[in-house]
PDB file of N, CA and C in Angstrom:
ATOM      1  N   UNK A   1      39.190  96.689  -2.758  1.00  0.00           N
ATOM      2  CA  UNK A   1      39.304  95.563  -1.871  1.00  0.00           C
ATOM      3  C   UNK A   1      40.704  94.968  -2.026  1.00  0.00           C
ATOM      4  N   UNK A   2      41.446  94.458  -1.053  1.00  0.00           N
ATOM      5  CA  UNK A   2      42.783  93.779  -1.074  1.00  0.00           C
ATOM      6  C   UNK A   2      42.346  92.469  -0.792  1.00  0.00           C
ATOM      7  N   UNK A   3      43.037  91.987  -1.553  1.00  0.00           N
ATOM      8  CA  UNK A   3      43.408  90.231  -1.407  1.00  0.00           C
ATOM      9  C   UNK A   3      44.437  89.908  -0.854  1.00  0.00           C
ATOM     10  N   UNK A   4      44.640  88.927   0.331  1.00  0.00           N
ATOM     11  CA  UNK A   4      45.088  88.138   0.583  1.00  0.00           C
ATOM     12  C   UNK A   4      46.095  86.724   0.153  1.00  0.00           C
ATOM     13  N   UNK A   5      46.873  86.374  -0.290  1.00  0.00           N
ATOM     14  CA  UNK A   5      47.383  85.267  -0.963  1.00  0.00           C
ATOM     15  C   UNK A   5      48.528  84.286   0.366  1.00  0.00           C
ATOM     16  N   UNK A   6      48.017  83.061   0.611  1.00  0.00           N
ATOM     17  CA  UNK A   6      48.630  82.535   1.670  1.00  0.00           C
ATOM     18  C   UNK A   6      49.671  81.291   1.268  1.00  0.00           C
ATOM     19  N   UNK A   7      51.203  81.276   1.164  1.00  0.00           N
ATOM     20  CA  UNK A   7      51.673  80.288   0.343  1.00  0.00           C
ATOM     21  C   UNK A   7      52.748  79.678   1.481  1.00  0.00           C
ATOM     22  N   UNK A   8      52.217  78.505   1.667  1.00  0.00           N
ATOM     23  CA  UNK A   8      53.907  77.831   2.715  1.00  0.00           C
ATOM     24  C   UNK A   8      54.362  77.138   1.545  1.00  0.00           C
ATOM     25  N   UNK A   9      55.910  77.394   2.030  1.00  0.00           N
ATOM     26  CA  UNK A   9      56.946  76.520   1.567  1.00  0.00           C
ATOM     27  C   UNK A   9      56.748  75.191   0.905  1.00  0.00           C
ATOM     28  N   UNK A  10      57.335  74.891  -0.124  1.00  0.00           N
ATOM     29  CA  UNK A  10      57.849  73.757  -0.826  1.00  0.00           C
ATOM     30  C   UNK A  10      58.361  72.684  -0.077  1.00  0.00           C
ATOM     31  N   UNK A  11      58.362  71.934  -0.389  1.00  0.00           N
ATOM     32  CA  UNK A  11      59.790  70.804  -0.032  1.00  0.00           C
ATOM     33  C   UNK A  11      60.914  71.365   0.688  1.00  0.00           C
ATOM     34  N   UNK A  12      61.113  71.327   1.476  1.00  0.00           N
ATOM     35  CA  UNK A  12      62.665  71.723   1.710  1.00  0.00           C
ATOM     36  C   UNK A  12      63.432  70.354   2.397  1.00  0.00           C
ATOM     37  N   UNK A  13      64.697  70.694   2.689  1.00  0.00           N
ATOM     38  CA  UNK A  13      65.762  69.552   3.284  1.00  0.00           C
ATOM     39  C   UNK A  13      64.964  68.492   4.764  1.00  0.00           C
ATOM     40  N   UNK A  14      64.677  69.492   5.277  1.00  0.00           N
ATOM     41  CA  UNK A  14      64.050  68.873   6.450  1.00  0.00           C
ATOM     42  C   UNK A  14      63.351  67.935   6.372  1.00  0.00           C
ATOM     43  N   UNK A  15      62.368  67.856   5.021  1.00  0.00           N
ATOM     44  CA  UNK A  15      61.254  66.749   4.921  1.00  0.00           C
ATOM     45  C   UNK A  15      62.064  65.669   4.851  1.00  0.00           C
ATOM     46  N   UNK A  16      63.091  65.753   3.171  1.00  0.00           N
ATOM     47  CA  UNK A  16      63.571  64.776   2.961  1.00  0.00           C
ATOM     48  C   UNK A  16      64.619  64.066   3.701  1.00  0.00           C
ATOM     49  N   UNK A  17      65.149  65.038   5.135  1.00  0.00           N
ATOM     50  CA  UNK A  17      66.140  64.075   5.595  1.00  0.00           C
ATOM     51  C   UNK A  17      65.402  63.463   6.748  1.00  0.00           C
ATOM     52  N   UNK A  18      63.572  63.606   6.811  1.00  0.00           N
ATOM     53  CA  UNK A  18      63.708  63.488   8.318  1.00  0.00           C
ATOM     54  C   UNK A  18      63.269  64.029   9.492  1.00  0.00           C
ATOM     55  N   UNK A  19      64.041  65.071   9.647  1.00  0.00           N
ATOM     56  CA  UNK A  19      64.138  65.913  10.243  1.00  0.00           C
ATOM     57  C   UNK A  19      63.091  66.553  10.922  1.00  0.00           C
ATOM     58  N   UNK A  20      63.037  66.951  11.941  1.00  0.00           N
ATOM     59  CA  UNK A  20      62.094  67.933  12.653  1.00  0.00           C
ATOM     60  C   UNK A  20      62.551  69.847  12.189  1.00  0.00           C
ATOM     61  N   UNK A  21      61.142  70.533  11.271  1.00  0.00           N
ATOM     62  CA  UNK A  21      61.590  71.699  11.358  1.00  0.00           C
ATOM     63  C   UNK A  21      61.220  72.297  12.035  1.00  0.00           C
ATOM     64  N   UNK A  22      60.178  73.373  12.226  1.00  0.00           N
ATOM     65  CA  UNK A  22      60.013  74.479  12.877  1.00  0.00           C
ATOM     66  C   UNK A  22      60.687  75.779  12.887  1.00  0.00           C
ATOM     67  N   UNK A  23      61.931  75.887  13.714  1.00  0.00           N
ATOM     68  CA  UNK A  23      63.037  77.348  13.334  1.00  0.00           C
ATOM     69  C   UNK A  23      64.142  76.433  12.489  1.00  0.00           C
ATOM     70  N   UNK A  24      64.553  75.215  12.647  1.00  0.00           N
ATOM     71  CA  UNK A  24      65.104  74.672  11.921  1.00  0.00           C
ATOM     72  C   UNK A  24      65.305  75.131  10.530  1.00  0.00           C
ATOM     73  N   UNK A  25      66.833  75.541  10.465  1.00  0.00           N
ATOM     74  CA  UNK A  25      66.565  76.492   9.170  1.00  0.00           C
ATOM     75  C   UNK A  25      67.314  75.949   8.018  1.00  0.00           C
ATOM     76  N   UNK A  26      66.336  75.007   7.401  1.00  0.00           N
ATOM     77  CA  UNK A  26      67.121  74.218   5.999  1.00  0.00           C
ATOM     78  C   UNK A  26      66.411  75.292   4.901  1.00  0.00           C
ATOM     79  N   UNK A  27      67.237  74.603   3.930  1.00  0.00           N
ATOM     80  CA  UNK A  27      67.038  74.995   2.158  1.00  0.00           C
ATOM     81  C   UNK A  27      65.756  74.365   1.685  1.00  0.00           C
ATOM     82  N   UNK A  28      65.419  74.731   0.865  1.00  0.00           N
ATOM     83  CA  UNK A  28      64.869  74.174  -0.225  1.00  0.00           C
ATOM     84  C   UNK A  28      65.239  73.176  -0.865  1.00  0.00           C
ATOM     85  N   UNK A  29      64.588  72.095  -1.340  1.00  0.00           N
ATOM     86  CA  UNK A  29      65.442  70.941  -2.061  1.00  0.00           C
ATOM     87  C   UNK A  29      65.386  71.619  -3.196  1.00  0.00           C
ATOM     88  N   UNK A  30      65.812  70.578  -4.704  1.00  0.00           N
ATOM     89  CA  UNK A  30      65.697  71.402  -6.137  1.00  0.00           C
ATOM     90  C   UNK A  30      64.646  71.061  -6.456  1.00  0.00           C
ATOM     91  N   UNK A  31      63.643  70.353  -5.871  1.00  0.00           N
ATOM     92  CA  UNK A  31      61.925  70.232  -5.727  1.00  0.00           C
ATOM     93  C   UNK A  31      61.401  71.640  -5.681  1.00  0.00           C
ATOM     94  N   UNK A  32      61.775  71.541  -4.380  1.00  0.00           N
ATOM     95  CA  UNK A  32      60.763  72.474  -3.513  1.00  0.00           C
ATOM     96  C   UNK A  32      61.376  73.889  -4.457  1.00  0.00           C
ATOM     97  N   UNK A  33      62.589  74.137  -4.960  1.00  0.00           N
ATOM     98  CA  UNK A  33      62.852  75.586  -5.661  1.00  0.00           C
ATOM     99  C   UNK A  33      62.010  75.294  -6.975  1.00  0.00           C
ATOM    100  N   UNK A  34      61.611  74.268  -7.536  1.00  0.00           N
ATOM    101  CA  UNK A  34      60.935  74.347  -8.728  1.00  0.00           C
ATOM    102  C   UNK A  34      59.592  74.399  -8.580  1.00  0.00           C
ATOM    103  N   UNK A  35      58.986  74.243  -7.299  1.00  0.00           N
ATOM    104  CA  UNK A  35      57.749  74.304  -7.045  1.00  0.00           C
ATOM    105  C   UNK A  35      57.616  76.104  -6.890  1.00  0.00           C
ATOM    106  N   UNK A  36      58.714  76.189  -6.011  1.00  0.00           N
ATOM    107  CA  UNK A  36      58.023  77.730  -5.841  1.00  0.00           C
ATOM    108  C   UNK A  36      58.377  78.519  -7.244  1.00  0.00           C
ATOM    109  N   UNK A  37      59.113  78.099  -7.586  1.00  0.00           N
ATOM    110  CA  UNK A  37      58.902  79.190  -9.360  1.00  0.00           C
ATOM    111  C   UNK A  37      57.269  79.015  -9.469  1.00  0.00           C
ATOM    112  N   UNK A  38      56.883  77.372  -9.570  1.00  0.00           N
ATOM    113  CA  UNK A  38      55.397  77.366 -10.330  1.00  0.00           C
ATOM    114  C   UNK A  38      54.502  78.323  -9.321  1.00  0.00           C
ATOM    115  N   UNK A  39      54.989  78.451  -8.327  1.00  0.00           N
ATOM    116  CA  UNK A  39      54.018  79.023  -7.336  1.00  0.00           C
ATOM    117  C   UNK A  39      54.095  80.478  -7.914  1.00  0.00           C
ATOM    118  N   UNK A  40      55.257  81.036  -8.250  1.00  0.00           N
ATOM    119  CA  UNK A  40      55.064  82.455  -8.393  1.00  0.00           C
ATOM    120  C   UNK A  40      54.599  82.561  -9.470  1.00  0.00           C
ATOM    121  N   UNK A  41      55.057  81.642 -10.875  1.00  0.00           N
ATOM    122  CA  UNK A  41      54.185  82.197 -11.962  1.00  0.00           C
ATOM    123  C   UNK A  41      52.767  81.910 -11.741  1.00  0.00           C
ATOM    124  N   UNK A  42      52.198  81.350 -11.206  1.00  0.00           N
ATOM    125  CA  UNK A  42      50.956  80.974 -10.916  1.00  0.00           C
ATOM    126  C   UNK A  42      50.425  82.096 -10.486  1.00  0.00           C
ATOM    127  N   UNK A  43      50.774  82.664  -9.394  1.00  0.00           N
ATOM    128  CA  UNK A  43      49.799  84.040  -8.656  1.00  0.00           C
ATOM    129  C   UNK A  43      50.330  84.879  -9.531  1.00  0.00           C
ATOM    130  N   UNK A  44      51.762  85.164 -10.234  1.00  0.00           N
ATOM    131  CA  UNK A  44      51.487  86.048 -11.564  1.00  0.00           C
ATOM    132  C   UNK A  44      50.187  86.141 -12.422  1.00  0.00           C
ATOM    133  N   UNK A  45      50.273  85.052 -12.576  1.00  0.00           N
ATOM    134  CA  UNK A  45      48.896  84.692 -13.744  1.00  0.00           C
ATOM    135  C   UNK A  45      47.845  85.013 -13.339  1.00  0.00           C
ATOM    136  N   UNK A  46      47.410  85.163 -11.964  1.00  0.00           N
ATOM    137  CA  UNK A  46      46.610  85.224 -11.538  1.00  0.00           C
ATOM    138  C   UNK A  46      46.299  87.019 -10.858  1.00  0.00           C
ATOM    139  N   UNK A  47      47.481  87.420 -10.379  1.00  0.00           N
ATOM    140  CA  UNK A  47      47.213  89.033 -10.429  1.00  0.00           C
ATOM    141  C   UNK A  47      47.559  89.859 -10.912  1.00  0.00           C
ATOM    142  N   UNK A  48      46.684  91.031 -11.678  1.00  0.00           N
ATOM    143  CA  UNK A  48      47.241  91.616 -12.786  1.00  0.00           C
ATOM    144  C   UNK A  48      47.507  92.446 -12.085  1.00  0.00           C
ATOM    145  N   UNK A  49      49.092  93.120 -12.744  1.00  0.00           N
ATOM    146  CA  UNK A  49      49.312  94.789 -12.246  1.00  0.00           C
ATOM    147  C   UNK A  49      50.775  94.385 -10.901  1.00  0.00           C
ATOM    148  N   UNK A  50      50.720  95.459 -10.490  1.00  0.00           N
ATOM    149  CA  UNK A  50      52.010  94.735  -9.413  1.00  0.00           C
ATOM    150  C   UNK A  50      51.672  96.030  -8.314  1.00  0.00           C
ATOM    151  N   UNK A  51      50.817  97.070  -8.650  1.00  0.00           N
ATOM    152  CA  UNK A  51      50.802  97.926  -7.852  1.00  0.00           C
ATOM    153  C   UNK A  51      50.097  97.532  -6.611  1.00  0.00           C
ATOM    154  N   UNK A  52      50.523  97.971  -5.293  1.00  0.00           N
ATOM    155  CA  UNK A  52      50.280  97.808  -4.147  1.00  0.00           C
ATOM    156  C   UNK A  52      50.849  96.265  -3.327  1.00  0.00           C
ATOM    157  N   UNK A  53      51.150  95.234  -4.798  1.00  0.00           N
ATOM    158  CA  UNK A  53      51.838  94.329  -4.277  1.00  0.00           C
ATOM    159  C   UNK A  53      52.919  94.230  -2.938  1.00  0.00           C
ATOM    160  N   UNK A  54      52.587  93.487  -2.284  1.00  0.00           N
ATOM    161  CA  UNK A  54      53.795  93.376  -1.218  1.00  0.00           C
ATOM    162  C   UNK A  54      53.782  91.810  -0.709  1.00  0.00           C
ATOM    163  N   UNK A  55      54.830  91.232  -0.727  1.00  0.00           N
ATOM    164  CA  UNK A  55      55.510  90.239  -0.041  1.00  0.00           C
ATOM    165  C   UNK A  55      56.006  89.777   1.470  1.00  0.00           C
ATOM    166  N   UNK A  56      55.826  89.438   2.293  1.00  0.00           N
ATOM    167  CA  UNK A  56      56.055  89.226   3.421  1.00  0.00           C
ATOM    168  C   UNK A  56      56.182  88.113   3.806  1.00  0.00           C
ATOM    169  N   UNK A  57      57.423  87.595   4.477  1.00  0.00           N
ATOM    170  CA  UNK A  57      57.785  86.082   4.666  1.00  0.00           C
ATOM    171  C   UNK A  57      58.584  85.909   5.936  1.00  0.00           C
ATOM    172  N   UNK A  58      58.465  84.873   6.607  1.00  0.00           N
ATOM    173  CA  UNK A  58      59.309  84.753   7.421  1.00  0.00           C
ATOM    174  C   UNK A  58      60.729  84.618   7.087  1.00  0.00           C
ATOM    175  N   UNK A  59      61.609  84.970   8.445  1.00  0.00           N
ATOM    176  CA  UNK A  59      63.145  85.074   7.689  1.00  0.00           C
ATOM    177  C   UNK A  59      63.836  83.624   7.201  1.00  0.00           C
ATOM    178  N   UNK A  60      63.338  82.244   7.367  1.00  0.00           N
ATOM    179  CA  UNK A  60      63.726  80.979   7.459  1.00  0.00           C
ATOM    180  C   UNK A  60      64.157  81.143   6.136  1.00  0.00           C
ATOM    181  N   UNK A  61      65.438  80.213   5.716  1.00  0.00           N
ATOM    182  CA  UNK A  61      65.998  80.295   4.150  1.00  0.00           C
ATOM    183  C   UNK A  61      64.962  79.383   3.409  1.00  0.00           C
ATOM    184  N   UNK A  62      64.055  78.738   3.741  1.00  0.00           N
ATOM    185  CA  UNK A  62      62.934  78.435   2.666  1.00  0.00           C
ATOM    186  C   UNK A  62      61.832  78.613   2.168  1.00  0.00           C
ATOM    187  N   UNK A  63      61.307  79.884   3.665  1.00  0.00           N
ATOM    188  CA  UNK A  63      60.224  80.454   3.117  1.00  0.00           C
ATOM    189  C   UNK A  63      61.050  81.722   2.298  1.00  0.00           C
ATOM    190  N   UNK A  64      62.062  82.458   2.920  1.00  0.00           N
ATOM    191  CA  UNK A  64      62.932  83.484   2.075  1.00  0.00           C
ATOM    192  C   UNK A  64      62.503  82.670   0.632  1.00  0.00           C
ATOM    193  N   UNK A  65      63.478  81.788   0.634  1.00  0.00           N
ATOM    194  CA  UNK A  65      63.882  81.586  -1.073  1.00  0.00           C
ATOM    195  C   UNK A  65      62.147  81.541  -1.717  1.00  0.00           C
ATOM    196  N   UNK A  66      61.314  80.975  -1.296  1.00  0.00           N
ATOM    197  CA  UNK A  66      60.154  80.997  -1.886  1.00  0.00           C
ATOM    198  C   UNK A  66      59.513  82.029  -2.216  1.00  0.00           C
ATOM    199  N   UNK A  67      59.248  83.463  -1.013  1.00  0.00           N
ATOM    200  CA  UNK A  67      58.695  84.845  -1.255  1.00  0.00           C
ATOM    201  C   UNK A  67      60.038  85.489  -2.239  1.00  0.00           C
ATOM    202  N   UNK A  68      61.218  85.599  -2.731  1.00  0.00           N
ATOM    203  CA  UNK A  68      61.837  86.305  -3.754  1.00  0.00           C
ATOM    204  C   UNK A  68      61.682  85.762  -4.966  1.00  0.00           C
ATOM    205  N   UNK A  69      61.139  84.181  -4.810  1.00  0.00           N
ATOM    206  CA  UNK A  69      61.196  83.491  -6.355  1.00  0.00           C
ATOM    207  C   UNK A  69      59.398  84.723  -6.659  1.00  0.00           C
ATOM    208  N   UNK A  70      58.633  85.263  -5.527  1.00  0.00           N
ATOM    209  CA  UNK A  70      57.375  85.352  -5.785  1.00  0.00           C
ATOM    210  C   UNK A  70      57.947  87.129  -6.159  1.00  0.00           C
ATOM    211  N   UNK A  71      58.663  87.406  -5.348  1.00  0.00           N
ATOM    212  CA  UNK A  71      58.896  88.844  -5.077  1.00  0.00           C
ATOM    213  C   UNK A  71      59.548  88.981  -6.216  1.00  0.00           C
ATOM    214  N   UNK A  72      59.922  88.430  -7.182  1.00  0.00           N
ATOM    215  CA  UNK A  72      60.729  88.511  -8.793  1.00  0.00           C
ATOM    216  C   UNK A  72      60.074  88.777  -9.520  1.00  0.00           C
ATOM    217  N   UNK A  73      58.800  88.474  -9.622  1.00  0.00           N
ATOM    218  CA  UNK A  73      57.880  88.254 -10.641  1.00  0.00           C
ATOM    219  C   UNK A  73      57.452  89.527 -10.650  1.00  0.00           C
ATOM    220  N   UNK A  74      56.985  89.784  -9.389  1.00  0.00           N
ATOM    221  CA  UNK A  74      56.552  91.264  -8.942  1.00  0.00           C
ATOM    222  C   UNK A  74      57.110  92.429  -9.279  1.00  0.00           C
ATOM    223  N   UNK A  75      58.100  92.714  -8.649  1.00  0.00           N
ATOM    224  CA  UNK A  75      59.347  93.300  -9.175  1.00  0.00           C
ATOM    225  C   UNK A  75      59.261  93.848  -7.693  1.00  0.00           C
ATOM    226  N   UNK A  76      59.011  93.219  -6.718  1.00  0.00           N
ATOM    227  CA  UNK A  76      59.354  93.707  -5.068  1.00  0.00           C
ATOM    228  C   UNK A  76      60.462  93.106  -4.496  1.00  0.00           C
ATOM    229  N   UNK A  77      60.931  93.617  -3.530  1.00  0.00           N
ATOM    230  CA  UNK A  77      62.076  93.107  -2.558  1.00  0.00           C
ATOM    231  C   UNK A  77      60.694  92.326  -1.080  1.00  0.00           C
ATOM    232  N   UNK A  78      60.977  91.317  -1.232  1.00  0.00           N
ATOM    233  CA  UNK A  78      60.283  90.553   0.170  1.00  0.00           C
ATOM    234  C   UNK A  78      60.882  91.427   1.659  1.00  0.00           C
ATOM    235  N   UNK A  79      59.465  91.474   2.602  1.00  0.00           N
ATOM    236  CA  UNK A  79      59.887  91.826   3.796  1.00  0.00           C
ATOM    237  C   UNK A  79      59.943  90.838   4.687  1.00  0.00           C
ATOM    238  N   UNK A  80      61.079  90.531   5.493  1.00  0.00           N
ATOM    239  CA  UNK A  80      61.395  89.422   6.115  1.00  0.00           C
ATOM    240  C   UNK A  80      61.221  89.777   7.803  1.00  0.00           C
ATOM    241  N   UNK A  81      60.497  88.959   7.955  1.00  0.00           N
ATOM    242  CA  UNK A  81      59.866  88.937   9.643  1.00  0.00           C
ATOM    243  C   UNK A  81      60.032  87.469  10.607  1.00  0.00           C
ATOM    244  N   UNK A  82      60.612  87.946  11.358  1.00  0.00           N
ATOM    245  CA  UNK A  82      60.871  86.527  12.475  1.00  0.00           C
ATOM    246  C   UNK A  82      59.499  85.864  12.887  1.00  0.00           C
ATOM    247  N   UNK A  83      58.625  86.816  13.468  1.00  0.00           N
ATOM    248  CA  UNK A  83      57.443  86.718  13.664  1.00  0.00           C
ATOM    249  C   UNK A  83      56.749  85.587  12.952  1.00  0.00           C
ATOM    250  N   UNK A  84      56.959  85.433  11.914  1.00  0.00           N
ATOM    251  CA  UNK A  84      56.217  84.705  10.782  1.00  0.00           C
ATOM    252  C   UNK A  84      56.660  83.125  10.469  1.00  0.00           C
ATOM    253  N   UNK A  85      57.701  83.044  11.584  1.00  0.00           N
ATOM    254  CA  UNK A  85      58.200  82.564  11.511  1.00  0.00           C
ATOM    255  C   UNK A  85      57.324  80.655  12.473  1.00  0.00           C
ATOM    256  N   UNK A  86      56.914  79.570  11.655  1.00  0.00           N
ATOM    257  CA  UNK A  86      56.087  78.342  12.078  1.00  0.00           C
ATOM    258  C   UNK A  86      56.512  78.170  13.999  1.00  0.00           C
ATOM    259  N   UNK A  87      55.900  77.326  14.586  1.00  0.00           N
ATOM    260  CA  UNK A  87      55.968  76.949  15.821  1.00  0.00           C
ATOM    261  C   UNK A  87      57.886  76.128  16.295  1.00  0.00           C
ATOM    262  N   UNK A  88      58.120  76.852  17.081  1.00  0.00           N
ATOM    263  CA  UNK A  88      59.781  76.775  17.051  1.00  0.00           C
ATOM    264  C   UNK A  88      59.357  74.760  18.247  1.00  0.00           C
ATOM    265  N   UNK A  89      60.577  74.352  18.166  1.00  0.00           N
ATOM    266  CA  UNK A  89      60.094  72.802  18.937  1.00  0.00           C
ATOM    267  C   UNK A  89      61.178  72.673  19.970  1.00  0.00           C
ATOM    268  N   UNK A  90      61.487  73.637  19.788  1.00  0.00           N
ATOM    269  CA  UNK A  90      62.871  73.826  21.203  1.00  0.00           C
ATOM    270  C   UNK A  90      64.419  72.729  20.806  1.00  0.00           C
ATOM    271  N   UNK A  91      64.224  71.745  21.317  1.00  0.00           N
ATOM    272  CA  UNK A  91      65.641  70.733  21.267  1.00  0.00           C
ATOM    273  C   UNK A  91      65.586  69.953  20.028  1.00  0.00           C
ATOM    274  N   UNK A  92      64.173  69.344  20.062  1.00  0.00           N
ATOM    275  CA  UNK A  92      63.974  68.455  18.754  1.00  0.00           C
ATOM    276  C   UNK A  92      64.172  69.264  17.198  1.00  0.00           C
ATOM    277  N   UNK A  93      64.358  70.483  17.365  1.00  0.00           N
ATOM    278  CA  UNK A  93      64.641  71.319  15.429  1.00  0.00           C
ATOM    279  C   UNK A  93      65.366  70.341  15.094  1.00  0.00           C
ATOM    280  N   UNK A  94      66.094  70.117  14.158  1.00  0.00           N
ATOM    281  CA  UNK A  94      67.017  69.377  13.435  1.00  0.00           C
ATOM    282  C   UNK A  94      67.403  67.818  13.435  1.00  0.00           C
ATOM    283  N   UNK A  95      66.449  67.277  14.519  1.00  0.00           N
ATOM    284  CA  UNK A  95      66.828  65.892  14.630  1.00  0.00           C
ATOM    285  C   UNK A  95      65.751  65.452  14.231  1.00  0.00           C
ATOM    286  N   UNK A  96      65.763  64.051  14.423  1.00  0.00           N
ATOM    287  CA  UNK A  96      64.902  62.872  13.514  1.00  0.00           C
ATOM    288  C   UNK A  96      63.802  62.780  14.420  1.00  0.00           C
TER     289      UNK A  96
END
């Protein structure tokens, strides 16, 4: 049987400035990068073995940075998909 594991993003810039995200493509704050470490050692801890493991994230730089902090642990390279990418908001991305 395969499991499933479903993880959104941390904190990133957008929350704290504000901001409207969606494709809006901010960072991670140094929150949200310390959350997703706990996130990856966490599903470490939680799945043994690494075989068949795979990673898949949208290409945004904060779900990225979050699936490689996960894809480290693993010892995988994340596959990055636009697709995966949250509900885009057209004009409003980046503003207040």
């Amino acid at each position: 049987m395969r499991s499933i594991h479903v993880v959104t993003h941390p904190e990133a810039l957008h929350h704290t400035d504000g901001l409207v995200g969606g494709w809006h493509d901010s960072r991670l704050t140094p929150a949200g990068l310390r959350d997703a470490t706990a996130i990856a050692r966490a599903l470490r801890a939680e799945i043994p073995g690494t075989a068949g493991v795979e990673v898949i994230s949208s290409d945004l730089q904060r779900t990225r940075r979050t699936a490689e902090e996960i894809g480290g642990l693993f010892g995988v390279e994340p596959v990055l998909d636009p697709r995966l990418r949250e509900k885009s908001y057209g004009e409003a991305e980046g503003r207040p």
